[in-house]
C-alpha atoms as a PDB file:
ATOM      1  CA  UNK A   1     131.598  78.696 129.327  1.00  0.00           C
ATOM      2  CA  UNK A   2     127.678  79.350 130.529  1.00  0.00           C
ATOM      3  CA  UNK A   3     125.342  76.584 128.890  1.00  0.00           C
ATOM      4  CA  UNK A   4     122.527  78.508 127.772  1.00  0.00           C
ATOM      5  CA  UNK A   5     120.337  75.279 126.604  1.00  0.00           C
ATOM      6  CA  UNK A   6     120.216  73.739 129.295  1.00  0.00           C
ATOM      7  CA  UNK A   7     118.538  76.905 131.563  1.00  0.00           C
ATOM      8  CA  UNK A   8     115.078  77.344 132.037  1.00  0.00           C
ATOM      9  CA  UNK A   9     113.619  80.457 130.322  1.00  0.00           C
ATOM     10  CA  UNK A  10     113.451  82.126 133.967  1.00  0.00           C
ATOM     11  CA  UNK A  11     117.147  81.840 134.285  1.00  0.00           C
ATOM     12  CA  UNK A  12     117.837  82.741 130.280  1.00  0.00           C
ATOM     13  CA  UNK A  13     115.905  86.253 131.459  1.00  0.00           C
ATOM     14  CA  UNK A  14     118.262  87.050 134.370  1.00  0.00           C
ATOM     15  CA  UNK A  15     121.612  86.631 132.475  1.00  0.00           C
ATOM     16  CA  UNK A  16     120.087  88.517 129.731  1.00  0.00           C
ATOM     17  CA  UNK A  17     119.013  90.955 132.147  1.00  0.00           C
ATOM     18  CA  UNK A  18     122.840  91.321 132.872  1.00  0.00           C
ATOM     19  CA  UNK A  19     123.822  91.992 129.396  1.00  0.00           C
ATOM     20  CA  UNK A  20     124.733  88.182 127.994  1.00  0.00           C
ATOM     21  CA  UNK A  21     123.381  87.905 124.605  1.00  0.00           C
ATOM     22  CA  UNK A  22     123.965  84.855 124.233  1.00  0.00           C
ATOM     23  CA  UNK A  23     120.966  84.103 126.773  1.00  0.00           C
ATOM     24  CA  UNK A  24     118.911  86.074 124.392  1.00  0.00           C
ATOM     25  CA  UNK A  25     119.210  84.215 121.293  1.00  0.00           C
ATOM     26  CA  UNK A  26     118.272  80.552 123.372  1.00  0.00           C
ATOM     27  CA  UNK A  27     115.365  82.210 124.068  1.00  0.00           C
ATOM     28  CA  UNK A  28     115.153  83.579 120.150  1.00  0.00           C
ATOM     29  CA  UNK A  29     115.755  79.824 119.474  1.00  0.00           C
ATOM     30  CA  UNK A  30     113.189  78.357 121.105  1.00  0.00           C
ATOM     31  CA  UNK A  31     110.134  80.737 120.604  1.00  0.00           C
ATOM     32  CA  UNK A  32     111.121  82.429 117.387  1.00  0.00           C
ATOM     33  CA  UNK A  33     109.229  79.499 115.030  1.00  0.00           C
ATOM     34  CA  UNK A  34     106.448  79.129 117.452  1.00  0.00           C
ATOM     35  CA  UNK A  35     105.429  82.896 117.965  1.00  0.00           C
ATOM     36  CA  UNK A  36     105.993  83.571 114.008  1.00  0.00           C
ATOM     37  CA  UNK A  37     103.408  81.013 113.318  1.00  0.00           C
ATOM     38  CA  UNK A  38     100.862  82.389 115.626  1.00  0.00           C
ATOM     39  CA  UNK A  39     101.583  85.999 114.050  1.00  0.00           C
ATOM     40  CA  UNK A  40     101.056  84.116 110.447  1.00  0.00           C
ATOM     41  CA  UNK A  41      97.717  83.123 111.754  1.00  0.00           C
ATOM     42  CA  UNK A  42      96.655  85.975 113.500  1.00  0.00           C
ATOM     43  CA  UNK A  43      97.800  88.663 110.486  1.00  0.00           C
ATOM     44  CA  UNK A  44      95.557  86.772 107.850  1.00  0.00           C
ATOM     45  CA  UNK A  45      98.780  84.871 106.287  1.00  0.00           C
ATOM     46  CA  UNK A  46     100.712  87.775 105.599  1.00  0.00           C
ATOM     47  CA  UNK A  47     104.168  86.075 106.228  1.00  0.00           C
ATOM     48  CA  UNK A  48     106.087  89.286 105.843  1.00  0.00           C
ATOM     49  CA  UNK A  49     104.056  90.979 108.181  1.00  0.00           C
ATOM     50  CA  UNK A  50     104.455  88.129 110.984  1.00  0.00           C
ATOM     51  CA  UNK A  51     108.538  88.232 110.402  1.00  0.00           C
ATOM     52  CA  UNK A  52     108.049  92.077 110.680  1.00  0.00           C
ATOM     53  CA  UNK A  53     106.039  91.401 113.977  1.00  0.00           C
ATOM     54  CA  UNK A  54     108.341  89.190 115.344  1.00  0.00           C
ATOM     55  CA  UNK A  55     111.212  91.103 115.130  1.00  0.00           C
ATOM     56  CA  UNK A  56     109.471  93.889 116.907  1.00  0.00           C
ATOM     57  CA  UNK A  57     108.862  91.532 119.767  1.00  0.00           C
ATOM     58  CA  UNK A  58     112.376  90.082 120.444  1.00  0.00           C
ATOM     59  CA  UNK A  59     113.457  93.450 119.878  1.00  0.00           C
ATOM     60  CA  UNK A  60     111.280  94.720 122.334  1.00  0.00           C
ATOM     61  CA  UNK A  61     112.865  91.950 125.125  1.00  0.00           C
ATOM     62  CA  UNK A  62     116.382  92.517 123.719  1.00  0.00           C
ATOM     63  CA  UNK A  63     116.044  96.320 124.440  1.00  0.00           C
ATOM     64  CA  UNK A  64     114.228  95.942 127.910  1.00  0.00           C
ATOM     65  CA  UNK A  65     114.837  92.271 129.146  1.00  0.00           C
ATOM     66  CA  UNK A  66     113.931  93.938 133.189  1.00  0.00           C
ATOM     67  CA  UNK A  67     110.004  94.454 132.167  1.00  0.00           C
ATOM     68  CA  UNK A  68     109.971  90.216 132.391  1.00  0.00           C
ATOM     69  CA  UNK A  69     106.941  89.869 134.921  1.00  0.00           C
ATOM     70  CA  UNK A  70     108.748  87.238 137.031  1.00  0.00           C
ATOM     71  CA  UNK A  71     105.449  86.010 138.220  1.00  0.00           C
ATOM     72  CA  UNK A  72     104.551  84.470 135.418  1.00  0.00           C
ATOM     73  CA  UNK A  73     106.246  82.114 133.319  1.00  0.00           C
ATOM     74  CA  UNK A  74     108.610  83.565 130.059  1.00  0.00           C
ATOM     75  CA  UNK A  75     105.884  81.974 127.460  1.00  0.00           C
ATOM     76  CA  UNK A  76     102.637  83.379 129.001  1.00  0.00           C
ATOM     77  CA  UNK A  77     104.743  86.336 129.208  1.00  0.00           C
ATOM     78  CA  UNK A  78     105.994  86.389 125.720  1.00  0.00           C
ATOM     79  CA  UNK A  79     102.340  85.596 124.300  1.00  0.00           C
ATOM     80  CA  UNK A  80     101.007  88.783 126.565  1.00  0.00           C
ATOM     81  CA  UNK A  81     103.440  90.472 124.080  1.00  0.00           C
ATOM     82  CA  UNK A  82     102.692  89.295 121.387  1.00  0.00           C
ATOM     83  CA  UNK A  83      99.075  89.672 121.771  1.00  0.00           C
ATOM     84  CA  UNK A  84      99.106  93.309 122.652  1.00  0.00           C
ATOM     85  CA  UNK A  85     101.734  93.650 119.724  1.00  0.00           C
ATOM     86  CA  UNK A  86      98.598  92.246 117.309  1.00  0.00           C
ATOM     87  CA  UNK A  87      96.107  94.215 119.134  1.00  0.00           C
ATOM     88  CA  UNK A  88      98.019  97.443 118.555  1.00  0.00           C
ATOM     89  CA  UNK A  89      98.430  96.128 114.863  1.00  0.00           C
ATOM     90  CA  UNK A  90      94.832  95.766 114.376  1.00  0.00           C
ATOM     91  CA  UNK A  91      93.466  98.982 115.922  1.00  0.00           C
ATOM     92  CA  UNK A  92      96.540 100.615 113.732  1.00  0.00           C
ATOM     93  CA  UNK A  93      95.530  98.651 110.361  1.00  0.00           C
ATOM     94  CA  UNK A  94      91.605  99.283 111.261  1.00  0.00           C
ATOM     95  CA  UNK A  95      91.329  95.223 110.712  1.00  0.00           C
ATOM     96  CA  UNK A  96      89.309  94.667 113.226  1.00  0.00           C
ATOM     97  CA  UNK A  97      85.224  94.877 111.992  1.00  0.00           C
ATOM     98  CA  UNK A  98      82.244  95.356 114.040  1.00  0.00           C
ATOM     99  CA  UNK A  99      79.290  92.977 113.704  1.00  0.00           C
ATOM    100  CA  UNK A 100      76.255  95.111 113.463  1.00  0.00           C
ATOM    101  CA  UNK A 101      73.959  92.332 114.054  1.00  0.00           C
ATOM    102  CA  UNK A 102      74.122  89.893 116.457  1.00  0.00           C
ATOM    103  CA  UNK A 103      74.308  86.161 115.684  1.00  0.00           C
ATOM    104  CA  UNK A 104      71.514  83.987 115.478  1.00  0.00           C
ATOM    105  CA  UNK A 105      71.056  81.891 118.027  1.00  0.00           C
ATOM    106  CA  UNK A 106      71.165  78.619 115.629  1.00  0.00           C
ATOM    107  CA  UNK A 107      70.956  75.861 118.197  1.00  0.00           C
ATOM    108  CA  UNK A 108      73.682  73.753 116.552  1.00  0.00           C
ATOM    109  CA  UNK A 109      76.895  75.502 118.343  1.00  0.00           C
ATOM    110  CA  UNK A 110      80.722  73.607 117.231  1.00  0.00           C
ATOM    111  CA  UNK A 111      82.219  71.623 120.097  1.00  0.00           C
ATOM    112  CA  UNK A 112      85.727  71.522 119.873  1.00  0.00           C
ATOM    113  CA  UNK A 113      85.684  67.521 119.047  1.00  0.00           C
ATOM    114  CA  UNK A 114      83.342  68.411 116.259  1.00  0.00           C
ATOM    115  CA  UNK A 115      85.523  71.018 114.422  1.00  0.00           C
ATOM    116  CA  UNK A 116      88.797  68.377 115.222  1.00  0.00           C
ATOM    117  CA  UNK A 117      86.580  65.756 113.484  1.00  0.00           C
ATOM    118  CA  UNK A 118      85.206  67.893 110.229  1.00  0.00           C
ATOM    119  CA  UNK A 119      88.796  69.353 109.489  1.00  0.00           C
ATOM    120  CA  UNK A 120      90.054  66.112 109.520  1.00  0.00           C
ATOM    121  CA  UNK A 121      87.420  64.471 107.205  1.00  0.00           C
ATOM    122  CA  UNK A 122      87.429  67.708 104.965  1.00  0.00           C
ATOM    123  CA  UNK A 123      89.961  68.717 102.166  1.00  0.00           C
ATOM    124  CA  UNK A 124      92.219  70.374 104.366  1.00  0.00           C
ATOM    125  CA  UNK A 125      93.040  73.313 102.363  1.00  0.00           C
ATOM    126  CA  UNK A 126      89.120  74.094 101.724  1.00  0.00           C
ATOM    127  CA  UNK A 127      88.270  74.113 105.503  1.00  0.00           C
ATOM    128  CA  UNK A 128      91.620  75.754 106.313  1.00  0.00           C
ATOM    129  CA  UNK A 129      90.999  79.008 103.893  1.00  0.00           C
ATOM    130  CA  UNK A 130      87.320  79.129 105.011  1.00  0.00           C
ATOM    131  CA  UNK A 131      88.306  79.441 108.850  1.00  0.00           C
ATOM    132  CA  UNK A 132      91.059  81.718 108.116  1.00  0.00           C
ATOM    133  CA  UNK A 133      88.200  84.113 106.174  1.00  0.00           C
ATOM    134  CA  UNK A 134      86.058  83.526 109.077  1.00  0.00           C
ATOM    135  CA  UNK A 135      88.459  84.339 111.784  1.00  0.00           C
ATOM    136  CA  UNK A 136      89.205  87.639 109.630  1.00  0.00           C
ATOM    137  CA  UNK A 137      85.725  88.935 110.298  1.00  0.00           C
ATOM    138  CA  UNK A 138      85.596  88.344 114.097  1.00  0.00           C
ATOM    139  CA  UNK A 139      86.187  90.923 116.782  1.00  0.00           C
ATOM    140  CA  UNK A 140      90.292  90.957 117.435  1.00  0.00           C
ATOM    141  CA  UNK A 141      90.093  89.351 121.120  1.00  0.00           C
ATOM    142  CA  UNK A 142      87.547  86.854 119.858  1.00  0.00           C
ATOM    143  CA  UNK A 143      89.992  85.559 117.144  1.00  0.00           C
ATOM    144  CA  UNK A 144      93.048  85.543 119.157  1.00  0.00           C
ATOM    145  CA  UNK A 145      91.175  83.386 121.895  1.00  0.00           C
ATOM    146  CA  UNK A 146      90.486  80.990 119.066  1.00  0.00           C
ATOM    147  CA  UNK A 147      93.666  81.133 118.057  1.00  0.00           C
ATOM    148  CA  UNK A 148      95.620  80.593 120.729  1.00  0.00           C
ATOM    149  CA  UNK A 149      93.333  77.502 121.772  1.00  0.00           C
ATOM    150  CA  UNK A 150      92.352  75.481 119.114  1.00  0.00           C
ATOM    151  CA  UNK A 151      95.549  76.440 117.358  1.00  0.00           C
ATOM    152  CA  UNK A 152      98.402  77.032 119.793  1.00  0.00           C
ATOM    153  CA  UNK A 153      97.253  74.939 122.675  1.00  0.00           C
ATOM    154  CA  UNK A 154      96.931  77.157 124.917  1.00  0.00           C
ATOM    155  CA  UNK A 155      95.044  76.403 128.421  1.00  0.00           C
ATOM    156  CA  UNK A 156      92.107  78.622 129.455  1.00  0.00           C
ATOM    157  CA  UNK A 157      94.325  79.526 132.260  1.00  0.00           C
ATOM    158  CA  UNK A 158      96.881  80.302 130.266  1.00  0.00           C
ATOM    159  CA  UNK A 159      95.231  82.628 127.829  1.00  0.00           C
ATOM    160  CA  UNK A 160      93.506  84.529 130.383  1.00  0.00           C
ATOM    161  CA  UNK A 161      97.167  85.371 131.524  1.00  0.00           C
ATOM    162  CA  UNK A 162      98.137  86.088 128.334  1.00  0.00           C
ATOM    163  CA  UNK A 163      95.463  88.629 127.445  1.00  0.00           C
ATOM    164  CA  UNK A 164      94.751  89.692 131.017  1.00  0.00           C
ATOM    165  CA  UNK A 165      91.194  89.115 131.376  1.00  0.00           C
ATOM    166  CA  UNK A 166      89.215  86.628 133.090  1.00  0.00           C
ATOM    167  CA  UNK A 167      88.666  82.560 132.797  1.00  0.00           C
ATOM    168  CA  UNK A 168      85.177  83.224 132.660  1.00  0.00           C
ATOM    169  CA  UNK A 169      85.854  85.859 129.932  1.00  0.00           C
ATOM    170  CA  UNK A 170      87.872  83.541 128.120  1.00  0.00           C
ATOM    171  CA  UNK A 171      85.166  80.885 128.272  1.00  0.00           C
ATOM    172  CA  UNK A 172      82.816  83.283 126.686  1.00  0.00           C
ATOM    173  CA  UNK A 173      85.028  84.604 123.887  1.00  0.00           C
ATOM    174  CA  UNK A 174      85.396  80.635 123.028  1.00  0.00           C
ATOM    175  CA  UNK A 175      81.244  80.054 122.985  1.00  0.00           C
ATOM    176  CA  UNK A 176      80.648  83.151 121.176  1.00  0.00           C
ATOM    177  CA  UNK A 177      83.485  82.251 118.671  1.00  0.00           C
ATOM    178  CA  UNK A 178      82.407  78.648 118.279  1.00  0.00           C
ATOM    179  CA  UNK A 179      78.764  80.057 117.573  1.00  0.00           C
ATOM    180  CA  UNK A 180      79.864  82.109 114.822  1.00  0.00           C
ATOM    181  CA  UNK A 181      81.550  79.540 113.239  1.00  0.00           C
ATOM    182  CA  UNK A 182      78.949  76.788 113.684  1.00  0.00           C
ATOM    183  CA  UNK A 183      76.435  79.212 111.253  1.00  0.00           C
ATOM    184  CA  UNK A 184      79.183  80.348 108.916  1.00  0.00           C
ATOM    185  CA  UNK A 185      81.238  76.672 107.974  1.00  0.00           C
ATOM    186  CA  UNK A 186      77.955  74.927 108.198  1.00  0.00           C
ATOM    187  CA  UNK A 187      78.224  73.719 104.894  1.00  0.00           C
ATOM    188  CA  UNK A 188      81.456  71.467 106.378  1.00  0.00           C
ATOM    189  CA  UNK A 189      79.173  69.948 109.196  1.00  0.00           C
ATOM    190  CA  UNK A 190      78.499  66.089 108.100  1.00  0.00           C
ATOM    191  CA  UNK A 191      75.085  66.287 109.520  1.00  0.00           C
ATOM    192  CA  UNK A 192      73.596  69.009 107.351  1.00  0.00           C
END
């Protein structure tokens, strides 16, 4: 008997790539939880909506496991997926909204130790719905940047393989990101 849980995700993908199914649900096993919470974050907290998404992804492997990129590793690869599965959600929901100004330039701009620091010192659940609004009014790529760095923990490297752009790009989406949020939780920075 082949035992699955002790492959790597590379090798999971080439015996699922020769029809054993078992291969397929290690893999479901390992990233199902993981990718369903980013989909909960990145569909506003529908929970129904994420299931629905995730399905659609590991159906998507299921049905054509020979698309893996074997360049890259199975979890950049899966997150690529995933992304461009929320990306298509968004254009298809018309979620995403355009600024039509752009931000002030307010001088005060959230490091990333600053917004670890405030959620910790602030109620939780306060700070938590007041991103989550936040992050529903930004640009799609400019969310799921966030998103997948500050909460998946995701390298820079990583997420410019995931949504196929540059480090430099990546970088950017962050600052600009960060800036927005610096003016609009304000009210949660200690120093005010």
């Amino acid at each position: 008997m082949i035992k699955f849980s002790v492959m790597t995700d590379q090798e999971l993908m080439l015996h699922l790539q020769k029809g054993e199914v078992s291969a397929f649900d290690e893999l479901y096993k390992r990233y199902s939880k993981m990718l369903l919470g980013y989909f909960i974050r990145m569909l506003n907290y529908d929970k129904p909506r994420a299931q629905d998404t995730l399905h659609d992804v590991f159906l998507k492997i299921i049905e054509k496991p020979e698309l893996f990129d074997r360049t890259r590793s199975f979890k950049s690869w899966v997150y690529a997926i995933a992304y461009n599965t929320c990306k298509n959600q968004y254009k298809h929901y018309e979620v995403v909204k355009e600024f039509n100004d752009e931000i002030r330039h307010t001088g005060n701009v959230l490091d990333e130790k600053f917004l670890i620091s405030t959620a910790a010192r602030m109620d939780g659940i306060e700070f938590k719905k007041a991103l989550g609004k936040v992050l529903e009014e930004i640009p799609f790529d400019k969310k799921t940047t966030f998103v997948l760095r500050y909460q998946e923990d995701h390298s820079i490297t990583e997420i410019s393989q995931i949504m196929e752009c540059s480090e430099g790009t990546v970088k950017s989406r962050i600052h600009y990101t960060l800036k927005i949020l610096s003016e609009k939780l304000k009210i949660y920075d200690p120093l005010n």
